[in-house]
Protein backbone atom coordinates (compact mmCIF):
# COMPACT_ATOMS: atom_id res chain seq x y z
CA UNK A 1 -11.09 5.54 -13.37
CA UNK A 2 -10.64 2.21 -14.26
CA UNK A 3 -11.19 1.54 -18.26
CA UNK A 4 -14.77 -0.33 -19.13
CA UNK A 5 -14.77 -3.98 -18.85
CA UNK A 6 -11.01 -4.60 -17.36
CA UNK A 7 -10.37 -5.73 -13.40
CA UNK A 8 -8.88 -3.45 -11.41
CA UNK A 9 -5.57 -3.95 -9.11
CA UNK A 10 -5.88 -1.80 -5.90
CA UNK A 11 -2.52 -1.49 -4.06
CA UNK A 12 -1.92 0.37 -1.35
CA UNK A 13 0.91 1.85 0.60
CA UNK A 14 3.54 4.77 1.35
CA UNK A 15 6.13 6.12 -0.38
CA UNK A 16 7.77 2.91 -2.03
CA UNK A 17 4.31 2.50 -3.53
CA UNK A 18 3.66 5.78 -4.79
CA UNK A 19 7.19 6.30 -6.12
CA UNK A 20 6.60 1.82 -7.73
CA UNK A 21 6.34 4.12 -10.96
CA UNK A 22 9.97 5.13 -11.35
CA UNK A 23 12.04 3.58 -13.56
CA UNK A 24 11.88 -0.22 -12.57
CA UNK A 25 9.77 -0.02 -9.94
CA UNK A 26 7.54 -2.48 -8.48
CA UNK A 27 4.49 -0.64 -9.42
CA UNK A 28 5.54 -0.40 -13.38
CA UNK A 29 6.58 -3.82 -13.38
CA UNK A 30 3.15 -4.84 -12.24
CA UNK A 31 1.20 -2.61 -14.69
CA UNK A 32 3.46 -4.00 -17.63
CA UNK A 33 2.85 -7.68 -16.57
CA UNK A 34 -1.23 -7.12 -16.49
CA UNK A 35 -1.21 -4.57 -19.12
CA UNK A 36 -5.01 -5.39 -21.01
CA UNK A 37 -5.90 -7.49 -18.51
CA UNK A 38 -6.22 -5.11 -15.02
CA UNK A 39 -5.64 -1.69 -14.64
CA UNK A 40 -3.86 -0.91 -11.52
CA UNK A 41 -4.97 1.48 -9.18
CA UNK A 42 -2.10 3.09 -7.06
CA UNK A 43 -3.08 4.40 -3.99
CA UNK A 44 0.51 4.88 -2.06
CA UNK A 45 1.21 7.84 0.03
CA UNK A 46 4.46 8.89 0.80
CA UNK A 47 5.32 9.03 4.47
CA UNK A 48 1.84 7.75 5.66
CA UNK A 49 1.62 4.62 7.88
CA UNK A 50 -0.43 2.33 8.91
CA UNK A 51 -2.16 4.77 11.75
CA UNK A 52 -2.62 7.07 8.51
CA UNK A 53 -3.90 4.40 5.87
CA UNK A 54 -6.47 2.91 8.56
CA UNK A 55 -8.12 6.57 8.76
CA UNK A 56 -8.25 7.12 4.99
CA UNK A 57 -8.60 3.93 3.51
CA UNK A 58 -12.64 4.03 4.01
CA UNK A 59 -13.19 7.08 2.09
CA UNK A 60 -10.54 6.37 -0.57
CA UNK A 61 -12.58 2.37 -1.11
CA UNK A 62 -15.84 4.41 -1.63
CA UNK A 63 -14.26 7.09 -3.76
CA UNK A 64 -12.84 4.39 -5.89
CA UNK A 65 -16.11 2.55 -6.14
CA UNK A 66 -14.42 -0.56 -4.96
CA UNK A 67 -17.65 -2.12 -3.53
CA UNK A 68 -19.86 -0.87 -5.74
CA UNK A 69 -18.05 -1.91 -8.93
CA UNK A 70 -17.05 -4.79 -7.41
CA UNK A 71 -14.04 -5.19 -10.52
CA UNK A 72 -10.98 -5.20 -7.68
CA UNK A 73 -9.38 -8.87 -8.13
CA UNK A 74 -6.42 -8.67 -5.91
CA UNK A 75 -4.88 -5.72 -3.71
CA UNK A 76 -1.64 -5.23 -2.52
CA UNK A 77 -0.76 -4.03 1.24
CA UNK A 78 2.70 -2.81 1.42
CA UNK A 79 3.25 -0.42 4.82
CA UNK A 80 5.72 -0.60 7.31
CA UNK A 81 8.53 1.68 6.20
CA UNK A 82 7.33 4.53 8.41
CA UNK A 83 6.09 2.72 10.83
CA UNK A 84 9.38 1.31 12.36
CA UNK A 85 11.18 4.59 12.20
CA UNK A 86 12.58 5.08 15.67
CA UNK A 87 10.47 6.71 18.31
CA UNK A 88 13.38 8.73 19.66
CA UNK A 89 13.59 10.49 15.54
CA UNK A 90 10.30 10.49 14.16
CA UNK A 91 7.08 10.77 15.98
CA UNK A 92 5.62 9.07 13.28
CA UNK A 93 6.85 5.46 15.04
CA UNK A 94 4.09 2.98 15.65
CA UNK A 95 4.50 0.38 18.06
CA UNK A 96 4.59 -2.95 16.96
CA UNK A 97 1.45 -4.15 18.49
CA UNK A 98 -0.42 -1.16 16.87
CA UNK A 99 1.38 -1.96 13.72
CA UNK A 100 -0.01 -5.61 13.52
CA UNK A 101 -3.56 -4.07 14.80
CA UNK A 102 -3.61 -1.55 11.75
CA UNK A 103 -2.84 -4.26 9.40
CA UNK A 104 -5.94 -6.43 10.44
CA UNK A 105 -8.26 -3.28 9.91
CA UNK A 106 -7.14 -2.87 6.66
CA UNK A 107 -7.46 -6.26 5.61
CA UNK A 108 -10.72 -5.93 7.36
CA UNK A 109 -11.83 -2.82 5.47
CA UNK A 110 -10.55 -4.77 2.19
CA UNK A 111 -12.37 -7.63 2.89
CA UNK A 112 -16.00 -5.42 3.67
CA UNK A 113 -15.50 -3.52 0.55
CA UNK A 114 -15.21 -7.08 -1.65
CA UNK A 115 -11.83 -8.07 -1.78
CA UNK A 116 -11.25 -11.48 -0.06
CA UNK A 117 -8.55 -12.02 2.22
CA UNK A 118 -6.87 -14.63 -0.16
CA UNK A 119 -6.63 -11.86 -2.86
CA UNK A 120 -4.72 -10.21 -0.25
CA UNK A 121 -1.27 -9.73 -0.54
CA UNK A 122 0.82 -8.43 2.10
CA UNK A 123 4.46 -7.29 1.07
CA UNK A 124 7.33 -7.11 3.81
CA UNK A 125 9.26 -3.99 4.03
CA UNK A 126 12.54 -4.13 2.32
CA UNK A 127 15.58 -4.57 4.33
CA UNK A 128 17.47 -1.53 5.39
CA UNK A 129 21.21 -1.28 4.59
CA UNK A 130 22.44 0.15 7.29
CA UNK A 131 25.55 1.44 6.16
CA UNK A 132 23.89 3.40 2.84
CA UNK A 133 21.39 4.82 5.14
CA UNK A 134 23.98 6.13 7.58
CA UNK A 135 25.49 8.10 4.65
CA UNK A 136 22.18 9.68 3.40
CA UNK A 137 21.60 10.60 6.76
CA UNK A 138 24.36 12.11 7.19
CA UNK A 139 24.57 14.01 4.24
């Protein structure tokens, strides 16, 4: 629950969201550079994507009280990872089309629940290394 009186930062994602508390991660770095001024309301889930998010994301907005408080000032949208995995590995793949479709729900949804488009920010996946992620797949 976000302390009385301070804005609220609502981001949302998968895994590299969740785990943006680690050690110098995104998420810590946020929270530190807002600290008095926003709390910041992490809502990543590891392994979800954007097929996942666009079911949930309803009921977590009214759990969180975004509308009703109406205290969110920005969120961050940062899915993908899971998403491109490849169809032939993981059935979690979603198509590209679908992909782009998701994303304009949940802006959508975002937008309904009070939180303009332009305090929407979108953040690209990180590049994959493919060499590093041949070893850890391999063991």
């Amino acid at each position: 629950m976000a302390s009385k009186g301070f804005k609220r930062l609502y981001l949302v994602g998968d895994s590299l969201t969740q785990q943006g508390y680690d050690v110098g991660g995104w998420v810590s770095v946020v929270a530190n550079t807002f600290i008095r001024r926003c709390d910041v309301v992490n809502r990543g889930f590891s392994g979800y994507t954007t097929d996942y998010v666009r079911r949930i994301l309803p009921s977590m907005l009214i759990r969180d009280e975004v509308k009703t408080k109406g205290d969110v000032v920005a969120a961050t949208i940062l899915l993908g990872a899971n998403d491109a995995v490849l169809a032939e590995h993981d059935k979690r793949n979603v198509p590209l089309k679908n992909y782009a479709d998701n994303l304009r729900a949940i802006s959508g949804m975002l937008t309904q629940a009070g939180i303009p488009a332009k305090n929407q920010i979108f953040i690209g996946v990180p590049p994959v290394v493919e060499e590093k992620w041949a070893a850890v797949c391999k063991g």
